[in-house]
C-alpha atoms as a PDB file:
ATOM      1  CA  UNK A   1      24.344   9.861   1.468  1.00  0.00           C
ATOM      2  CA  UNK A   2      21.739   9.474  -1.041  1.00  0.00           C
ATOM      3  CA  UNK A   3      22.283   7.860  -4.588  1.00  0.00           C
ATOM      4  CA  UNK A   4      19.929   9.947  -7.206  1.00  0.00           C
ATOM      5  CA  UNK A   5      19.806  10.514 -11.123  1.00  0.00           C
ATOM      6  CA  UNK A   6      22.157  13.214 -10.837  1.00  0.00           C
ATOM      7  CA  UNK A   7      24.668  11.753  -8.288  1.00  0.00           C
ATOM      8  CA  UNK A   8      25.418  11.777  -5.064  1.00  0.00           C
ATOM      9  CA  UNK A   9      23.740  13.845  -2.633  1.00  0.00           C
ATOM     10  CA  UNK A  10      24.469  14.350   0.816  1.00  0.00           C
ATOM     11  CA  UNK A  11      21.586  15.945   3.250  1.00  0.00           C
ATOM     12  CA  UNK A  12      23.963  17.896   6.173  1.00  0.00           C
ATOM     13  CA  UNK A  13      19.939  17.950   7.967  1.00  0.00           C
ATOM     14  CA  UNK A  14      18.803  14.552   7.524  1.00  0.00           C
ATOM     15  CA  UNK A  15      20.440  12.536   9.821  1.00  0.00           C
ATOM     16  CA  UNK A  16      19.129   8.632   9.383  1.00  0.00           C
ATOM     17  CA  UNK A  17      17.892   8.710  12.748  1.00  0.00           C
ATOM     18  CA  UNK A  18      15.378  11.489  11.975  1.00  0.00           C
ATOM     19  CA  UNK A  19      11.630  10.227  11.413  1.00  0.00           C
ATOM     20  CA  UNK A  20      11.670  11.475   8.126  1.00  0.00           C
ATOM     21  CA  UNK A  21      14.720  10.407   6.821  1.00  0.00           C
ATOM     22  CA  UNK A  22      13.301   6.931   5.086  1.00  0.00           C
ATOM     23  CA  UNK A  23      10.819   9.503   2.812  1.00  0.00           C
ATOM     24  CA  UNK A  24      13.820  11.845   2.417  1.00  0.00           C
ATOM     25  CA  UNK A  25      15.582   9.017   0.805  1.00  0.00           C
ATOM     26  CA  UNK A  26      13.104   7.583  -1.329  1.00  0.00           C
ATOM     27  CA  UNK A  27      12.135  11.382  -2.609  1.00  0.00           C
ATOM     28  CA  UNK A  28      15.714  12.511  -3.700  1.00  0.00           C
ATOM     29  CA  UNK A  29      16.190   8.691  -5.103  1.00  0.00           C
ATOM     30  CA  UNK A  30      13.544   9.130  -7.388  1.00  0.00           C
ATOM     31  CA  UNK A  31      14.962  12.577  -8.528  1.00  0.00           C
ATOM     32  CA  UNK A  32      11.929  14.545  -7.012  1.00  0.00           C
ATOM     33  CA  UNK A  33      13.585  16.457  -4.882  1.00  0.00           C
ATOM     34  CA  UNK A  34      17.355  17.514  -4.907  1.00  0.00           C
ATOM     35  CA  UNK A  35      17.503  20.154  -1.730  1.00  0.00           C
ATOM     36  CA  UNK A  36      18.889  23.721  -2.157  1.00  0.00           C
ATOM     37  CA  UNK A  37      20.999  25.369  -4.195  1.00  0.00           C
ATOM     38  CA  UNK A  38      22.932  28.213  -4.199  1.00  0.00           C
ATOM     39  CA  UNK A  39      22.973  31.622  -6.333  1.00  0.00           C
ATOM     40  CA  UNK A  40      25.699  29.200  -8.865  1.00  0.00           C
ATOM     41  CA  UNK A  41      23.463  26.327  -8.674  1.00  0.00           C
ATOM     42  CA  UNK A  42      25.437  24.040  -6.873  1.00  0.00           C
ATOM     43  CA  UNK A  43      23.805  22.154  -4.270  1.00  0.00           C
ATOM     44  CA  UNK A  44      24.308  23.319  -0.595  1.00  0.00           C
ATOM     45  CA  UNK A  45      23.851  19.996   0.893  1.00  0.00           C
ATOM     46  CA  UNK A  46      20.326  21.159   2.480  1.00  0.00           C
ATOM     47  CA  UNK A  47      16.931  19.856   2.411  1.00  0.00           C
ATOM     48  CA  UNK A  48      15.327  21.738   4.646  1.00  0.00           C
ATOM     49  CA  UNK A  49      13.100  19.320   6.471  1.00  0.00           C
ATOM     50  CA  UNK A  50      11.427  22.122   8.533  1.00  0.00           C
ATOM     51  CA  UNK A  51      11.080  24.515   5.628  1.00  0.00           C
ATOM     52  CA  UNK A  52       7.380  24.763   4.555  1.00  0.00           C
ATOM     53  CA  UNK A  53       6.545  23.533   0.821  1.00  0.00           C
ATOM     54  CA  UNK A  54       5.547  26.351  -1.389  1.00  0.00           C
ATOM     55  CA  UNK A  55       2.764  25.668  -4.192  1.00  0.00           C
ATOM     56  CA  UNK A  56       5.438  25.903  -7.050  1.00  0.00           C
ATOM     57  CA  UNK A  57       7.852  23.683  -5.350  1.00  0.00           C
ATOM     58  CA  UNK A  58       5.238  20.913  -4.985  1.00  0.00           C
ATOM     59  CA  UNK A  59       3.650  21.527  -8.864  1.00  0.00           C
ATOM     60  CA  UNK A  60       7.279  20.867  -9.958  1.00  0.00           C
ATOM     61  CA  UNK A  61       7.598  17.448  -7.612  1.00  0.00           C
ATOM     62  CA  UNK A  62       3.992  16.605  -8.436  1.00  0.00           C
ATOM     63  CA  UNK A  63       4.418  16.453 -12.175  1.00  0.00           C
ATOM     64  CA  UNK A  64       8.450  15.268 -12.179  1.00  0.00           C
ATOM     65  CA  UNK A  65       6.567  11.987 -10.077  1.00  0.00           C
ATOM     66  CA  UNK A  66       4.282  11.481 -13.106  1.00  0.00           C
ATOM     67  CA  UNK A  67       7.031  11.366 -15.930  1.00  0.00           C
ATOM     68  CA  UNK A  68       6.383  14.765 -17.326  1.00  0.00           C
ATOM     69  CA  UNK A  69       9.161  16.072 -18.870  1.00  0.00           C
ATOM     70  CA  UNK A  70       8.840  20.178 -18.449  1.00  0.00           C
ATOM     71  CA  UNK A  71       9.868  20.420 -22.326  1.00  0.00           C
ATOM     72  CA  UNK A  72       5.931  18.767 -22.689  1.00  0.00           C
ATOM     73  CA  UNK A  73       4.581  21.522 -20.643  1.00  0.00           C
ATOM     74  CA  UNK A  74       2.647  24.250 -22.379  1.00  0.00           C
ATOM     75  CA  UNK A  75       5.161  27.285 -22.825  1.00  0.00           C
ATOM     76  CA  UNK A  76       3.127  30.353 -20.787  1.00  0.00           C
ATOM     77  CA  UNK A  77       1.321  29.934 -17.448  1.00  0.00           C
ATOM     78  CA  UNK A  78      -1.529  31.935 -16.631  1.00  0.00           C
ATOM     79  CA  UNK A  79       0.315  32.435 -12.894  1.00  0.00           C
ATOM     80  CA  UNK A  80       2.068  36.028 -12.974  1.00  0.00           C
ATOM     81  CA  UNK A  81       3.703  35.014 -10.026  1.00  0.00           C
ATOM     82  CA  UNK A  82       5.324  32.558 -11.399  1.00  0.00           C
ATOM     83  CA  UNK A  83       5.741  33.998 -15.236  1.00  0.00           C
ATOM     84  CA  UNK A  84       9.579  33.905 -16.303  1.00  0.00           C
ATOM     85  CA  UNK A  85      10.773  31.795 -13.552  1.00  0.00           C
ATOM     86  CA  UNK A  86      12.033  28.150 -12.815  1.00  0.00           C
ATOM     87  CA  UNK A  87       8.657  27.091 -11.996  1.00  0.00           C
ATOM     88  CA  UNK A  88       6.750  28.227 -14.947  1.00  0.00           C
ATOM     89  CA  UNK A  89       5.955  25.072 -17.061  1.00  0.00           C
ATOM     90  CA  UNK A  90       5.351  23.324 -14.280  1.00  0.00           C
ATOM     91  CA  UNK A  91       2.968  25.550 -13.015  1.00  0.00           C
ATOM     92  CA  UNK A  92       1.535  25.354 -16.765  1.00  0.00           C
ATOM     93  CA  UNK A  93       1.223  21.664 -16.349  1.00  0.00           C
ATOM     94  CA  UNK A  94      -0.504  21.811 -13.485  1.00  0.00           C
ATOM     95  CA  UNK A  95      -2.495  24.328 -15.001  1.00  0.00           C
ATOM     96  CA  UNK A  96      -3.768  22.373 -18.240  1.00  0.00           C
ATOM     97  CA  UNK A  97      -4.407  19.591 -15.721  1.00  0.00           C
ATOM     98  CA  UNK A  98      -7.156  21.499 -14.098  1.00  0.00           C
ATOM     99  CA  UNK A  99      -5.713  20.800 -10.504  1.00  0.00           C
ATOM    100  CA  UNK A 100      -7.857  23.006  -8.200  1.00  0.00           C
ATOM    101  CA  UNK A 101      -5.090  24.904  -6.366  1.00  0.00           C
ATOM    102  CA  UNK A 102      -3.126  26.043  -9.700  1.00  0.00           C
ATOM    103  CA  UNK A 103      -6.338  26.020 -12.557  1.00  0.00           C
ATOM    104  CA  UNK A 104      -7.452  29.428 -12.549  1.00  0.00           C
ATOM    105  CA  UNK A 105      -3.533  30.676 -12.079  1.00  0.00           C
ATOM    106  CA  UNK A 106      -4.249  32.999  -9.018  1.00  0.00           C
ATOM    107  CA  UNK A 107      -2.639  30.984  -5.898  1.00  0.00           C
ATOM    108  CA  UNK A 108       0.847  33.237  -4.965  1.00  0.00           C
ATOM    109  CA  UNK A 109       3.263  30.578  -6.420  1.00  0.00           C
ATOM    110  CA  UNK A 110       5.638  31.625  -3.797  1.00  0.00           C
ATOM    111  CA  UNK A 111       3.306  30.900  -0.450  1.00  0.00           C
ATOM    112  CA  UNK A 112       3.850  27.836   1.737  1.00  0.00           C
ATOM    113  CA  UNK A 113       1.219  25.400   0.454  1.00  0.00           C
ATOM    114  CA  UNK A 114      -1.428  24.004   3.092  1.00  0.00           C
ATOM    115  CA  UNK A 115      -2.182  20.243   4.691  1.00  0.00           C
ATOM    116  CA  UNK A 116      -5.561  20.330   2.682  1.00  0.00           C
ATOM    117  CA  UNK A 117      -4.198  21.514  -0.705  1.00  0.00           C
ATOM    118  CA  UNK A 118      -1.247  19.032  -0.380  1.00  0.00           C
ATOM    119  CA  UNK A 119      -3.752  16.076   0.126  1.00  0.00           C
ATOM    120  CA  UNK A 120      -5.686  16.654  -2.722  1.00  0.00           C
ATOM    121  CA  UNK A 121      -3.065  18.061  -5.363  1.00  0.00           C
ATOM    122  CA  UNK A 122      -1.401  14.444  -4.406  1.00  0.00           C
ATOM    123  CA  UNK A 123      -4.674  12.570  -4.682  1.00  0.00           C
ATOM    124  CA  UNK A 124      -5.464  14.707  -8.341  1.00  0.00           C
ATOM    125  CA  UNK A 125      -2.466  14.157  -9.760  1.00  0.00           C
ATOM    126  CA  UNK A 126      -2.894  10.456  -9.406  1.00  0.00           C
ATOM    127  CA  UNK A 127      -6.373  10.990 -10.727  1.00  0.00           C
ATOM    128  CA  UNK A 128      -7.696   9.257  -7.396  1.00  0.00           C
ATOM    129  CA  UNK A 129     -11.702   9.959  -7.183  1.00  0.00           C
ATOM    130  CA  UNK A 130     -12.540  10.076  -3.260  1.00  0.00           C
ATOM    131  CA  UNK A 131     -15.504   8.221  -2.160  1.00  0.00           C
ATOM    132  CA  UNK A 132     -18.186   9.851  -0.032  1.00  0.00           C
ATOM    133  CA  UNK A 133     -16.653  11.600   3.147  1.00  0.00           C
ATOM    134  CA  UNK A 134     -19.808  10.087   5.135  1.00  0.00           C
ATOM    135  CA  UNK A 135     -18.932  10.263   8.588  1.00  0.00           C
ATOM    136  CA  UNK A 136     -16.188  12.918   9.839  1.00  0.00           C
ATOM    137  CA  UNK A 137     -12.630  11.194  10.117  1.00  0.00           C
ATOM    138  CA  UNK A 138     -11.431  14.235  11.668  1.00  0.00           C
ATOM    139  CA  UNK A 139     -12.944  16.762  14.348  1.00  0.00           C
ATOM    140  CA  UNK A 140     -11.403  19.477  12.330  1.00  0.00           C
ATOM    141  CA  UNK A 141     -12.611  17.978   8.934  1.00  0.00           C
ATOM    142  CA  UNK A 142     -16.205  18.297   7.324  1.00  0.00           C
ATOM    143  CA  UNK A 143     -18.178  16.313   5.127  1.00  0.00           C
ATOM    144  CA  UNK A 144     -19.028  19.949   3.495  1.00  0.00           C
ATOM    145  CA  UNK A 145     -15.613  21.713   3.640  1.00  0.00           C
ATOM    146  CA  UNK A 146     -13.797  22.273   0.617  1.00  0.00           C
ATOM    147  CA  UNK A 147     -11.211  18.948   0.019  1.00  0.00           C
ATOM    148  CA  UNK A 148     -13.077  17.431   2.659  1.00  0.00           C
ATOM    149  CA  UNK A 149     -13.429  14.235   0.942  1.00  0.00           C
ATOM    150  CA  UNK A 150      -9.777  14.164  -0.398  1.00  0.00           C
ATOM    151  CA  UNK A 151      -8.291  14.322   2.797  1.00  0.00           C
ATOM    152  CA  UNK A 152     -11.032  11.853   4.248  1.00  0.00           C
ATOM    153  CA  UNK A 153      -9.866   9.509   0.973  1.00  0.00           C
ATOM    154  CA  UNK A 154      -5.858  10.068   2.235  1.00  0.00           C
ATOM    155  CA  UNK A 155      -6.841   8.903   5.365  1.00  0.00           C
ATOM    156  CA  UNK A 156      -8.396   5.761   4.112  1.00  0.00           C
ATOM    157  CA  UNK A 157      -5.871   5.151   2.212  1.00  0.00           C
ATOM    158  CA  UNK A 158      -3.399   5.353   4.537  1.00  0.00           C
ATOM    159  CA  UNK A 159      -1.072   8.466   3.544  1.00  0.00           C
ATOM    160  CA  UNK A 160      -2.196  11.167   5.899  1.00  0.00           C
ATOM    161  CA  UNK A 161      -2.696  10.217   9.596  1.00  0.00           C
ATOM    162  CA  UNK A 162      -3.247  13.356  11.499  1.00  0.00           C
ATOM    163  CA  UNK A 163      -1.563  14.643  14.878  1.00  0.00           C
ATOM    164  CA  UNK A 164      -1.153  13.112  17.731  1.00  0.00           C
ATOM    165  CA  UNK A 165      -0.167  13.801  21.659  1.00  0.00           C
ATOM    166  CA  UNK A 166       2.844  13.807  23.266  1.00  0.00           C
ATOM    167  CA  UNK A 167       2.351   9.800  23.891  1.00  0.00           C
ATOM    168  CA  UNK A 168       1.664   9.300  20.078  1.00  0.00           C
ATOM    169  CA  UNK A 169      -1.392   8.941  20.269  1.00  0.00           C
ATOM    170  CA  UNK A 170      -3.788  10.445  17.611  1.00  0.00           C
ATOM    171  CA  UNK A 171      -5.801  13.647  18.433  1.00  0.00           C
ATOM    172  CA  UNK A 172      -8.423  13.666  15.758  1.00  0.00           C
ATOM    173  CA  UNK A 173      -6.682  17.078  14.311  1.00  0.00           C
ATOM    174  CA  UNK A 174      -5.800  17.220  10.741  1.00  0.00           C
ATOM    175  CA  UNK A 175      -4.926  20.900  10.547  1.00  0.00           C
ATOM    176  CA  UNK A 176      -6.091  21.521   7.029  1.00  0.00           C
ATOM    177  CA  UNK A 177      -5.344  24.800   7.264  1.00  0.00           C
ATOM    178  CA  UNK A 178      -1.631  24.247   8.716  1.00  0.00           C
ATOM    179  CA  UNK A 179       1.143  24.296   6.331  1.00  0.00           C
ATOM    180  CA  UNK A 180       3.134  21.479   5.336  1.00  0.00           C
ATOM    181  CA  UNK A 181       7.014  21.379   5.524  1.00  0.00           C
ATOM    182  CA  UNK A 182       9.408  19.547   3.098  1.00  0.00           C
ATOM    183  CA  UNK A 183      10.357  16.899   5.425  1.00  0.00           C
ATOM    184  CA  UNK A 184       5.724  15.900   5.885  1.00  0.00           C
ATOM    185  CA  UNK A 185       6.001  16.688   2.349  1.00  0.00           C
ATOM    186  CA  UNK A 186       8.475  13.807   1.019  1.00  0.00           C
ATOM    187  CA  UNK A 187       6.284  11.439   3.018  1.00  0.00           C
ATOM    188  CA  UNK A 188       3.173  12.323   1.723  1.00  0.00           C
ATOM    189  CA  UNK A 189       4.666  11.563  -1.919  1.00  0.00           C
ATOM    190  CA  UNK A 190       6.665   9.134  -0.676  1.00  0.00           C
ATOM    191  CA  UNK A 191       3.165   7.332   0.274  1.00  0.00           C
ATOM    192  CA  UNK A 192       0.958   8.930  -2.356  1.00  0.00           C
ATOM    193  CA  UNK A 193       3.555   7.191  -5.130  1.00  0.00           C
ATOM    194  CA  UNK A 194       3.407   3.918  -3.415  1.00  0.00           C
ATOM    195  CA  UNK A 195      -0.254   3.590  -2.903  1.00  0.00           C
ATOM    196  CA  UNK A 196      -1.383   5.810  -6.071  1.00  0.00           C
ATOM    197  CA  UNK A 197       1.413   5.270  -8.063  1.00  0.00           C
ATOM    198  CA  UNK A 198       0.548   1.851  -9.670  1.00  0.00           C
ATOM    199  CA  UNK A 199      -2.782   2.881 -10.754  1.00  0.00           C
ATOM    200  CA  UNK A 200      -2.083   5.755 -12.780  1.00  0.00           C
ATOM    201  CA  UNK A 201       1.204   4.588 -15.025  1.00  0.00           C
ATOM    202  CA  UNK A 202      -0.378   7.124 -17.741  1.00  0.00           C
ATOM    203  CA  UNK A 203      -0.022  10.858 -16.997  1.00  0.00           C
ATOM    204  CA  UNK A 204      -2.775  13.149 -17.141  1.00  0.00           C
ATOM    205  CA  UNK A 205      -0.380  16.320 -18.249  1.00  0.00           C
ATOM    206  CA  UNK A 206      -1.481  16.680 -22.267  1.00  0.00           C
ATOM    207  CA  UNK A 207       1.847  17.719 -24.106  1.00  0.00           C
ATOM    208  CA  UNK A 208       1.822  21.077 -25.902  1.00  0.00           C
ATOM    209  CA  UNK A 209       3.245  21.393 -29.392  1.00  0.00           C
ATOM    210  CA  UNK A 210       4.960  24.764 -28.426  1.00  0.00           C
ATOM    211  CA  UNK A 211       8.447  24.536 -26.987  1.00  0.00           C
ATOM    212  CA  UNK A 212       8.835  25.112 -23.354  1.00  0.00           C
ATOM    213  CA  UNK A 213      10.604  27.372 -21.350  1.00  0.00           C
ATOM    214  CA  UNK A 214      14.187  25.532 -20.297  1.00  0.00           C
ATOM    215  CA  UNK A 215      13.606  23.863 -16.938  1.00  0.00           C
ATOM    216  CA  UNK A 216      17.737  24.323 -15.859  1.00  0.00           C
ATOM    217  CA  UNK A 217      17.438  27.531 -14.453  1.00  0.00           C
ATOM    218  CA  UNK A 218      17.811  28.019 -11.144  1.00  0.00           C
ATOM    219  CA  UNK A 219      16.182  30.257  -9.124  1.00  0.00           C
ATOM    220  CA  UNK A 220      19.093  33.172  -7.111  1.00  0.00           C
ATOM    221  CA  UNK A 221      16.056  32.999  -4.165  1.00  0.00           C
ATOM    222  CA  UNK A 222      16.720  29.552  -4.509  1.00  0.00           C
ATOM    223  CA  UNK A 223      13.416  28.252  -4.247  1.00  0.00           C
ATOM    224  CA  UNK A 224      13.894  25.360  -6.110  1.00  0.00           C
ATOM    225  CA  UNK A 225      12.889  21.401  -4.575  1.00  0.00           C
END
């Protein structure tokens, strides 16, 4: 049972003694994530943990963590995949941020979003500059590789750590390329708000003076956080 903004919610697929239960927690208590809902938009009582993170799903949970209200969102987003849907302001927000993965409005909305783009829409949002990647922190992971220094940054930082073996120990793989699902995704935020959160009380998402599209619409393909 979690306790959130909206009540009580009860994940049927987060057991406490899963791993990722802790971040689970600590997401849906902050009212980042809620789980799924149905065609009615009632909750269904799952999170999803192995689901995979799509890009809208993490612009929405990427600018609910810095206070941004979707009414503040500029009205249209440049994204036709994600014109007239749930997603749309937030993908807007993102948008007038200048966040790499959503600026030019291209990415497919809709697609599971990567380790790499994760890492630095996280580190972005929270307006953290990465230092010099000098030195490669990963085998997979180049000093000249696009977010190469954001995910070298995460590292440092503490909220990425990369795999490891079957005894737990680390490999040296990042997998920037994998994608991330929900339940690596609520402790990447989980960590990113912690470390990153302090620092940058102020959000970055300018409010528009045109009203926004209502953000209490639920999606019937129920791709909602």
């Amino acid at each position: 049972n979690v306790q959130t903004p909206a009540g009580l919610l009860v994940f049927n697929d987060a057991p406490r003694s899963a791993w990722f239960a802790p971040y689970v927690r600590d997401i849906a208590e902050r009212g980042l994530m809620s789980g799924y809902r149905d065609s009615s938009g009632n909750l269904t009582g799952k999170f999803g943990p192995d689901d995979p993170v799509t890009v809208e799903q993490m612009g929405k949970v990427l600018v609910s963590a810095l206070g941004v209200s979707p009414l503040d969102c500029p009205k249209v987003t440049k994204n036709v995949s994600a014109s007239g849907s749930w997603s749309a302001p937030y993908m807007a927000c993102a948008e007038k941020n200048l966040w790499s993965l959503y600026a030019g409005g291209f990415v497919d909305a809709h697609r599971p979003a990567t380790r790499a783009e994760v890492v630095t829409s996280v580190l972005e949002a929270f307006r953290v500059e990465p230092m010099d990647n000098s030195g490669s922190i990963f085998t997979d992971v180049t000093q000249t590789m696009t977010f190469g220094s954001y995910i070298a940054q995460a590292k440092r930082d503490g909220i990425v750590a990369g795999y490891t073996d079957a005894n737990g120990d680390p490999t040296g793989v990042f997998g920037p390329d994998d994608f991330v699902n929900r339940a690596a995704f609520a402790k990447i935020m989980t960590l990113g708000i912690q470390v990153y959160g302090k620092k940058s009380r102020t959000s970055s998402v300018s409010s528009s003076s045109e009203s926004s599209q209502s953000s209490s619409s639920v999606s019937s393909e129920v791709l909602e956080p």
